[in-house]
PDB file of N, CA and C in Angstrom:
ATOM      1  N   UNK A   1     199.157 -84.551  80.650  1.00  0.00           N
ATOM      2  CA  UNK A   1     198.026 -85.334  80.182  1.00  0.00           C
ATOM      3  C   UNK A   1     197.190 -85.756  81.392  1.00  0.00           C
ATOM      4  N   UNK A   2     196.229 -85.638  81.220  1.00  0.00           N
ATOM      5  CA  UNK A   2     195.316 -86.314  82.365  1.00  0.00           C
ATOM      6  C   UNK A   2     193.830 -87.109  81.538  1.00  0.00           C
ATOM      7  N   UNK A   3     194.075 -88.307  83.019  1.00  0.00           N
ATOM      8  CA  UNK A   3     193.460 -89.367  82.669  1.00  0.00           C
ATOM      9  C   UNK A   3     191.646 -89.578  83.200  1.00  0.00           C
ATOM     10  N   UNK A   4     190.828 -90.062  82.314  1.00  0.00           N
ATOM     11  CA  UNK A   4     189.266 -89.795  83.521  1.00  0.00           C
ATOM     12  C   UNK A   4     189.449 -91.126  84.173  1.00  0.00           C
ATOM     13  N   UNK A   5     188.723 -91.010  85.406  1.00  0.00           N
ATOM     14  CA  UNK A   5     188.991 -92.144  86.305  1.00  0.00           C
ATOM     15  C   UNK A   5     186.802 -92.410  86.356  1.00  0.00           C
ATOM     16  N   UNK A   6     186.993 -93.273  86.498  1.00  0.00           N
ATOM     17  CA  UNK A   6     184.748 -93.404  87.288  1.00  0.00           C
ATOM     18  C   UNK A   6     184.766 -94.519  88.250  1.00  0.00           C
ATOM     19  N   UNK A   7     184.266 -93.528  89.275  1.00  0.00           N
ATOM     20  CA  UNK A   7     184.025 -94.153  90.646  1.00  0.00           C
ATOM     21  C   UNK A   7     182.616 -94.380  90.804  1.00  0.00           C
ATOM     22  N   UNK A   8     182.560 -95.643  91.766  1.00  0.00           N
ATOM     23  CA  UNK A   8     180.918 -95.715  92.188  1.00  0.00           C
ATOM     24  C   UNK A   8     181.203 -95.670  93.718  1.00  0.00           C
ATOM     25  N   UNK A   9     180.351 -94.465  94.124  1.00  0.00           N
ATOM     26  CA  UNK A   9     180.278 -93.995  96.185  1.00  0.00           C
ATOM     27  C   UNK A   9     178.354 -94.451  96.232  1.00  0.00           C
ATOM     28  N   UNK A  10     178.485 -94.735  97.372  1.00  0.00           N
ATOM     29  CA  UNK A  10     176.880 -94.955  98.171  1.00  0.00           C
ATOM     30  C   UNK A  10     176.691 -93.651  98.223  1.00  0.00           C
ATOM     31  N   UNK A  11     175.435 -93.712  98.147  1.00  0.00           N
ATOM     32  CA  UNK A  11     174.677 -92.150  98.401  1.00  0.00           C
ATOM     33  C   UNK A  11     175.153 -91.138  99.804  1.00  0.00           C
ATOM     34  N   UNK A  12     175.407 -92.038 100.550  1.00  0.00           N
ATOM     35  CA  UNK A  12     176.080 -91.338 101.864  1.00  0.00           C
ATOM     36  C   UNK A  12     176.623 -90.713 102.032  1.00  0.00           C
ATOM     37  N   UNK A  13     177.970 -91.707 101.247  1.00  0.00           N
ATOM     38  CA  UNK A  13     179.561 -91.095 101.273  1.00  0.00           C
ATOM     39  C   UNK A  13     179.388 -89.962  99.869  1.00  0.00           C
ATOM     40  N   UNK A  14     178.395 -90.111  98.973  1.00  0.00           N
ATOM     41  CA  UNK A  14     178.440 -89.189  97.912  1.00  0.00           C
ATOM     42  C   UNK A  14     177.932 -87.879  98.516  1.00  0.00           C
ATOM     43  N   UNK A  15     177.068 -88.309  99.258  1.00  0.00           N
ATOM     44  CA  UNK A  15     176.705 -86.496  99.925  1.00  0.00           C
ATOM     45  C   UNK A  15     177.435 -85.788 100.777  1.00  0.00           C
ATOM     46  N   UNK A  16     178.416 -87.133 101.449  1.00  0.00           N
ATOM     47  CA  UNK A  16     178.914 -86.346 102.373  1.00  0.00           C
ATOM     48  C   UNK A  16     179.868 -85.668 101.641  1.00  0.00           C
ATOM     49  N   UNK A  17     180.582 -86.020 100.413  1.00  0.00           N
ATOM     50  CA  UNK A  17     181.453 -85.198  99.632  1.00  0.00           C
ATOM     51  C   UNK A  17     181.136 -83.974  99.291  1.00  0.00           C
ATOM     52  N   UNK A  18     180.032 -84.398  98.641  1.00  0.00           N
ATOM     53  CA  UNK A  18     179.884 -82.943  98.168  1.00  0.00           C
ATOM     54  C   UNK A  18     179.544 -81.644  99.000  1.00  0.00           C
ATOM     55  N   UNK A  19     178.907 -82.009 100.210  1.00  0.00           N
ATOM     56  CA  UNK A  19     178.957 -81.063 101.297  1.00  0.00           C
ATOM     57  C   UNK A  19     180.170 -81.125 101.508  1.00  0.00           C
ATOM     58  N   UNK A  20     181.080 -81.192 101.835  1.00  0.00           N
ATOM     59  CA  UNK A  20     182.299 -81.355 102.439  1.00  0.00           C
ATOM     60  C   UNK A  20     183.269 -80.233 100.601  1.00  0.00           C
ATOM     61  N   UNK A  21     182.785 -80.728  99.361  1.00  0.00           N
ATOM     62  CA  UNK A  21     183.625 -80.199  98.488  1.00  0.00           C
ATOM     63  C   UNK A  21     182.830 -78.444  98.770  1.00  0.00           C
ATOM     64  N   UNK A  22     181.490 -78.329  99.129  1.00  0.00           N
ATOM     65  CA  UNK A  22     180.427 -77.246  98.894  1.00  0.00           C
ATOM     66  C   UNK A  22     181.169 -76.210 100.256  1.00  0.00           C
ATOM     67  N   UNK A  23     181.311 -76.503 101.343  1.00  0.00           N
ATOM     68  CA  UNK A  23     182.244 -75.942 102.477  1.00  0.00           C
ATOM     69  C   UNK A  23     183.336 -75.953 101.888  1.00  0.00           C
ATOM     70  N   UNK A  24     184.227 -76.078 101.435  1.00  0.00           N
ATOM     71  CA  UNK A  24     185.759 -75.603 100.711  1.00  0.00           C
ATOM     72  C   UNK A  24     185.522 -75.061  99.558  1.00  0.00           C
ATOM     73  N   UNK A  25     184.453 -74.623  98.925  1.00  0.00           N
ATOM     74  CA  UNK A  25     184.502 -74.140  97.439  1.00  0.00           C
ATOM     75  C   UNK A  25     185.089 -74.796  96.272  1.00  0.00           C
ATOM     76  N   UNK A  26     184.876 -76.183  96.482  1.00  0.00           N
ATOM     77  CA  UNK A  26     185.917 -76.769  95.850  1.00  0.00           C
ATOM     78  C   UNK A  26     184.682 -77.626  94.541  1.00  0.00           C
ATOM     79  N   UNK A  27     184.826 -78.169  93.731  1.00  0.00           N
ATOM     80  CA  UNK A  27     184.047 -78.690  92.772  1.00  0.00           C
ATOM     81  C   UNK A  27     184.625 -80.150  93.059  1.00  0.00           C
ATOM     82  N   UNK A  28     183.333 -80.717  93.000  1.00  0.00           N
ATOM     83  CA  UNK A  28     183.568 -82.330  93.453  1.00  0.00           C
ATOM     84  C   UNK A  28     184.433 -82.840  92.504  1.00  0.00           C
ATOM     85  N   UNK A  29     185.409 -82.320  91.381  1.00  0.00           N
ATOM     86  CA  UNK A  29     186.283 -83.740  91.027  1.00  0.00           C
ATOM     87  C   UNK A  29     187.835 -82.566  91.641  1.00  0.00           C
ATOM     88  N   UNK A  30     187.866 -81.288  92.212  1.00  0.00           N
ATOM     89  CA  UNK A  30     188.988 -81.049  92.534  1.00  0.00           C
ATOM     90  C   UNK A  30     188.832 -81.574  94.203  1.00  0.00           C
ATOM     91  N   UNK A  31     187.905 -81.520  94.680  1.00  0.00           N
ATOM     92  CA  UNK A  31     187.678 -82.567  96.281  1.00  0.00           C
ATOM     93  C   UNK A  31     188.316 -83.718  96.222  1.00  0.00           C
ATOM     94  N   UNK A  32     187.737 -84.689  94.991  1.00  0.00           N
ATOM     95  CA  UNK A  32     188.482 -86.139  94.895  1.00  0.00           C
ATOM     96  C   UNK A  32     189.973 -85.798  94.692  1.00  0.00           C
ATOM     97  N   UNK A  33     190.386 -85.119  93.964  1.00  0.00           N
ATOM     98  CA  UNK A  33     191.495 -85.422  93.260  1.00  0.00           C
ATOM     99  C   UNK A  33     192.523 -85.109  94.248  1.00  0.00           C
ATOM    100  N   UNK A  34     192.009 -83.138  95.483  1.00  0.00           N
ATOM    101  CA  UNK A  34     192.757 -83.579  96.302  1.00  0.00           C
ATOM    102  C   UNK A  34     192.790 -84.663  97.849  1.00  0.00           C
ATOM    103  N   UNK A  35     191.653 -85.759  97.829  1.00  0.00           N
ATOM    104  CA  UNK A  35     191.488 -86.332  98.499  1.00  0.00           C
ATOM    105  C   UNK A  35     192.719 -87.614  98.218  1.00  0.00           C
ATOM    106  N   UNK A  36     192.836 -87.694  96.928  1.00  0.00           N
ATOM    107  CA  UNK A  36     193.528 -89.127  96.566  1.00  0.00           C
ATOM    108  C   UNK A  36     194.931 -88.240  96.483  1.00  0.00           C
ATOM    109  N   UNK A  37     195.217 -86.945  96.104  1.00  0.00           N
ATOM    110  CA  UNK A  37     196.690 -86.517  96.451  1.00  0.00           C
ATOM    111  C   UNK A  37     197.457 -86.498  98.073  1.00  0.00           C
ATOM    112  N   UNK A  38     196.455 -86.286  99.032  1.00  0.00           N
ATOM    113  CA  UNK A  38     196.142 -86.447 100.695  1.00  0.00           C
ATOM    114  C   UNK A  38     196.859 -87.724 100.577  1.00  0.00           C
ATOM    115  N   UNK A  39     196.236 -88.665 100.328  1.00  0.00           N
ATOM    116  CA  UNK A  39     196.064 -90.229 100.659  1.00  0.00           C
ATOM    117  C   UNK A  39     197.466 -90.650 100.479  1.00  0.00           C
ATOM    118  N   UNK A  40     197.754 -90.228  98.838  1.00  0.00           N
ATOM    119  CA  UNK A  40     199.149 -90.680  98.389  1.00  0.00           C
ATOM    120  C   UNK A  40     200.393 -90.254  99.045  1.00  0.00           C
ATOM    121  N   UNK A  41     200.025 -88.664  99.956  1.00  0.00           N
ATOM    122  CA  UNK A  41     200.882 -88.487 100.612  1.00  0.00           C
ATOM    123  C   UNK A  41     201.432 -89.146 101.788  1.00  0.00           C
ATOM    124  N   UNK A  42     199.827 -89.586 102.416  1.00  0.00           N
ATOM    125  CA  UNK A  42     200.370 -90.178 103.659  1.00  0.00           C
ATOM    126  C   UNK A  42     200.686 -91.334 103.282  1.00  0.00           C
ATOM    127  N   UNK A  43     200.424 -91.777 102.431  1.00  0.00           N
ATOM    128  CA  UNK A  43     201.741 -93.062 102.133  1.00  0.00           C
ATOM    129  C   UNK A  43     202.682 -93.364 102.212  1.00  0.00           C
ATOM    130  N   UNK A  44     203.025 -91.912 101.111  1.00  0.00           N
ATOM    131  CA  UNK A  44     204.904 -91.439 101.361  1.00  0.00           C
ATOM    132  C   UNK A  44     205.232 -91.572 102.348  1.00  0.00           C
ATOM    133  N   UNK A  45     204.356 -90.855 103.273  1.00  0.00           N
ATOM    134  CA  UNK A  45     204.837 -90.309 104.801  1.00  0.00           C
ATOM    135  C   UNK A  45     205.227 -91.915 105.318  1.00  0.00           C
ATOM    136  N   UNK A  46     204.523 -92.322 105.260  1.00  0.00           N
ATOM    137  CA  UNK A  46     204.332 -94.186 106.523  1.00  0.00           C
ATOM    138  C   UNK A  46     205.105 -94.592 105.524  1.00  0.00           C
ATOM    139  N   UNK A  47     205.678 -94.799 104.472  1.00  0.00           N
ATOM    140  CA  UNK A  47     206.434 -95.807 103.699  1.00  0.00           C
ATOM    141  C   UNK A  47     208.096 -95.003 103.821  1.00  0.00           C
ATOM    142  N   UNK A  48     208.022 -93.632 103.916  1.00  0.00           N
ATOM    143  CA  UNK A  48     209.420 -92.891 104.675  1.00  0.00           C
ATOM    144  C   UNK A  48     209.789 -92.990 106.128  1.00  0.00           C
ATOM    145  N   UNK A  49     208.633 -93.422 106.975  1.00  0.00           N
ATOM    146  CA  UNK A  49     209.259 -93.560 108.147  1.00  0.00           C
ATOM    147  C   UNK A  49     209.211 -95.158 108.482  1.00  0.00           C
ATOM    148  N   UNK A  50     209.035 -96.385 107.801  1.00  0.00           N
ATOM    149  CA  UNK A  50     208.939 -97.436 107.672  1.00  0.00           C
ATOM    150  C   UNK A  50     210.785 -97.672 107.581  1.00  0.00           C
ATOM    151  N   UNK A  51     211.452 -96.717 106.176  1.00  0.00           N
ATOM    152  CA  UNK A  51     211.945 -97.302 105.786  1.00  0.00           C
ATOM    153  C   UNK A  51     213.184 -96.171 106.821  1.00  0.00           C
ATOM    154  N   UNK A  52     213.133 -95.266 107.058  1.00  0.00           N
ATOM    155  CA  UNK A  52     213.827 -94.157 108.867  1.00  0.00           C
ATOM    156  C   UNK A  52     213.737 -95.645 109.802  1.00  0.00           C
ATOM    157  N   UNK A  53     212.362 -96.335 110.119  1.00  0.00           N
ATOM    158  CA  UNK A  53     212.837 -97.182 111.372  1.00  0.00           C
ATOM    159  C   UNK A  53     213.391 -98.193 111.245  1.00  0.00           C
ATOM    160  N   UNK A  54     213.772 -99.174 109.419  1.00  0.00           N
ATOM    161  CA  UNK A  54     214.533-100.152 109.447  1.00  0.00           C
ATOM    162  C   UNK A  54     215.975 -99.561 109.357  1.00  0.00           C
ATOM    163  N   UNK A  55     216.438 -98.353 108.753  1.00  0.00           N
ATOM    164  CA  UNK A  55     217.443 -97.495 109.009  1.00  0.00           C
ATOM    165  C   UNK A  55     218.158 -97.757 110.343  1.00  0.00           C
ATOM    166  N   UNK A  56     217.064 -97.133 111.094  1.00  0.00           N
ATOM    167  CA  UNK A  56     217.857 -96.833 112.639  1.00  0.00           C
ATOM    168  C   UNK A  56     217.997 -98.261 112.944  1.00  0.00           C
ATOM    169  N   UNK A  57     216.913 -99.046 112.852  1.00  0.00           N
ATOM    170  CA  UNK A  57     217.877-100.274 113.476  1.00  0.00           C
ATOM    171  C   UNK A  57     218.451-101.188 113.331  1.00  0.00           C
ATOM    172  N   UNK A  58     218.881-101.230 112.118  1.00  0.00           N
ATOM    173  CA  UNK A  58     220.370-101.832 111.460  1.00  0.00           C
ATOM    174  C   UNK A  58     221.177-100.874 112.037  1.00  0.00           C
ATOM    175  N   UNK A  59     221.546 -99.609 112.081  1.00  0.00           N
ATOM    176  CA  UNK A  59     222.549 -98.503 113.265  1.00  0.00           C
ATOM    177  C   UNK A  59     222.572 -98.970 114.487  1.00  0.00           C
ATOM    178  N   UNK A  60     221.136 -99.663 114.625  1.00  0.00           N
ATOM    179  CA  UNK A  60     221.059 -99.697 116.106  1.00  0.00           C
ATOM    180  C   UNK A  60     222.262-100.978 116.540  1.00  0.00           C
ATOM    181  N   UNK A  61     221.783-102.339 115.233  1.00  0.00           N
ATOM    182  CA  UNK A  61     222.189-103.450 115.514  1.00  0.00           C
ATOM    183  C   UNK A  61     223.934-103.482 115.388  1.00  0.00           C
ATOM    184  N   UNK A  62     224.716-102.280 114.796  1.00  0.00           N
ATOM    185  CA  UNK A  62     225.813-102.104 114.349  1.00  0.00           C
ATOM    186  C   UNK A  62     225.863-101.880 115.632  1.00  0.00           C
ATOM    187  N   UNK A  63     225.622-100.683 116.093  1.00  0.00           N
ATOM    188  CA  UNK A  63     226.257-100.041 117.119  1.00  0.00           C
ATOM    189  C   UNK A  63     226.449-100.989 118.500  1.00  0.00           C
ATOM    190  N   UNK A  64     225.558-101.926 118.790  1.00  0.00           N
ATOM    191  CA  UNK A  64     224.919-102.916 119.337  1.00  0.00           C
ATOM    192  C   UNK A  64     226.547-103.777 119.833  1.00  0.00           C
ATOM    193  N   UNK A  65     226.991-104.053 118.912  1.00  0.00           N
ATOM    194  CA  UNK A  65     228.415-104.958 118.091  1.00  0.00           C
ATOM    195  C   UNK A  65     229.356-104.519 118.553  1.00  0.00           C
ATOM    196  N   UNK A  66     229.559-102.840 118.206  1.00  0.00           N
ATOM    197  CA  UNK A  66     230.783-101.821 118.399  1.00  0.00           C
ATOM    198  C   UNK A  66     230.695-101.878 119.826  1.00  0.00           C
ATOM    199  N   UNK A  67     229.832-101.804 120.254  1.00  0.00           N
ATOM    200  CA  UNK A  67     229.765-101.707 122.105  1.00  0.00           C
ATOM    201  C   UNK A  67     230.067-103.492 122.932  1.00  0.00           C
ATOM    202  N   UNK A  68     229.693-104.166 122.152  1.00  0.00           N
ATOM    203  CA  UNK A  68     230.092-105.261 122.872  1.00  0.00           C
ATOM    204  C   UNK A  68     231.659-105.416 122.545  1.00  0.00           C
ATOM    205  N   UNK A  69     232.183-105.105 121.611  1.00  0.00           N
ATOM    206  CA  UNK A  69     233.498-105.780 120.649  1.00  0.00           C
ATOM    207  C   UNK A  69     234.440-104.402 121.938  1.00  0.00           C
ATOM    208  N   UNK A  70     234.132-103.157 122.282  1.00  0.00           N
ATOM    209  CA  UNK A  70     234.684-102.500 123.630  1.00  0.00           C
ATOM    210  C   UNK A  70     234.416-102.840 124.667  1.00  0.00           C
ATOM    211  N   UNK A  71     233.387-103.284 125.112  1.00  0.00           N
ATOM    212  CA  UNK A  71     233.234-104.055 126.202  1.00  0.00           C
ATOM    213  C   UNK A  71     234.466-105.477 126.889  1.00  0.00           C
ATOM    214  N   UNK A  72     234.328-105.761 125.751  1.00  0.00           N
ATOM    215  CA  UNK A  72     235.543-106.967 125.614  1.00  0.00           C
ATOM    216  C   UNK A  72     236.996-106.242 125.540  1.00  0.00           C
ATOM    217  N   UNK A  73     237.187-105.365 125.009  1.00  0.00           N
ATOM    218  CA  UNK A  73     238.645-104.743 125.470  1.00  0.00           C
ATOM    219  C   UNK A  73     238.494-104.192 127.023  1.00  0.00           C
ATOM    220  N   UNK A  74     237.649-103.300 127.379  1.00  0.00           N
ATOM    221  CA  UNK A  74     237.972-103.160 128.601  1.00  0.00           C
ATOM    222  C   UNK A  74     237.809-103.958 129.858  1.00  0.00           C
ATOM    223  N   UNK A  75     237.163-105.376 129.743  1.00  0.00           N
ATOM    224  CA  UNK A  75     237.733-106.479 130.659  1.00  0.00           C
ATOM    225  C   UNK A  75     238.173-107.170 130.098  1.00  0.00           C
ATOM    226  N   UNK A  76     239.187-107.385 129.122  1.00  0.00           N
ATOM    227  CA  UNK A  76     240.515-107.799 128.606  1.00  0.00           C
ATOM    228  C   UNK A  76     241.505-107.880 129.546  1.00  0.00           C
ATOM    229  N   UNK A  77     241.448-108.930 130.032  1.00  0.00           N
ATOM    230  CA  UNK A  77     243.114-108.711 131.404  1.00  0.00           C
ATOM    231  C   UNK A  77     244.216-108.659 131.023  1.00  0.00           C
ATOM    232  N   UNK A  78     244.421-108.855 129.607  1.00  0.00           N
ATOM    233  CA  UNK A  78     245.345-108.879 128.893  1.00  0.00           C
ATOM    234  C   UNK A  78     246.095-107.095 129.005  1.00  0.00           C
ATOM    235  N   UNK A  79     244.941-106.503 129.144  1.00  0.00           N
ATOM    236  CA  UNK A  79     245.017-104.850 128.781  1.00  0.00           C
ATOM    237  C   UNK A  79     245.694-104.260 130.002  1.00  0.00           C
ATOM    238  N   UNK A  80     245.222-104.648 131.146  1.00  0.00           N
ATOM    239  CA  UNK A  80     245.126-104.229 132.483  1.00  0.00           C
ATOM    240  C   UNK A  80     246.650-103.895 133.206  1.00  0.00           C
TER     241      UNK A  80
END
C-alpha cells in the first residue's frame, strides 16, 4: 500500500530538485522518495554506530575491572 505525502519546497530548493531528478532520469516523486529512503538510511547508519560505541564501552568499562582485579593479584605479596 502506499501512502500520498504533500510537501511545500521554496522555489529554489524546488528547482534544484528537479534539475538534479532531470540529470538522473528520475521523475520528481521517485527523486523524493529516494531522497527520504537516503536519509532514513543514514539514520540507521548513526543510530547503529551510536548504539557499536555504547557497546564497546561498557566492554571497555568491563575490561577496565578485569585488568585492575589482575593487577591486584600480581602485586599481591601474598602470591609472591
Amino acid at each position: 500500500m502506499a501512502s500520498l505525502v504533500s510537501i511545500r519546497l521554496d522555489d529554489q530548493l524546488f528547482q534544484e530538485m528537479k534539475a538534479k531528478a532531470n540529470i538522473l532520469h528520475l521523475s520528481q516523486t521517485d527523486y523524493i522518495r529516494k531522497a527520504i529512503e537516503h536519509m532514513n538510511n543514514e539514520i540507521k547508519m548513526r543510530e547503529r554506530s551510536q548504539r557499536l560505541k555504547q557497546a564497546s564501552l561498557s566492554v571497555r568499562e568491563e575490561s577496565m575491572k578485569i585488568n585492575a582485579e589482575f593487577s591486584e593479584i600480581d602485586h599481591d605479596p601474598e602470591t609472591e
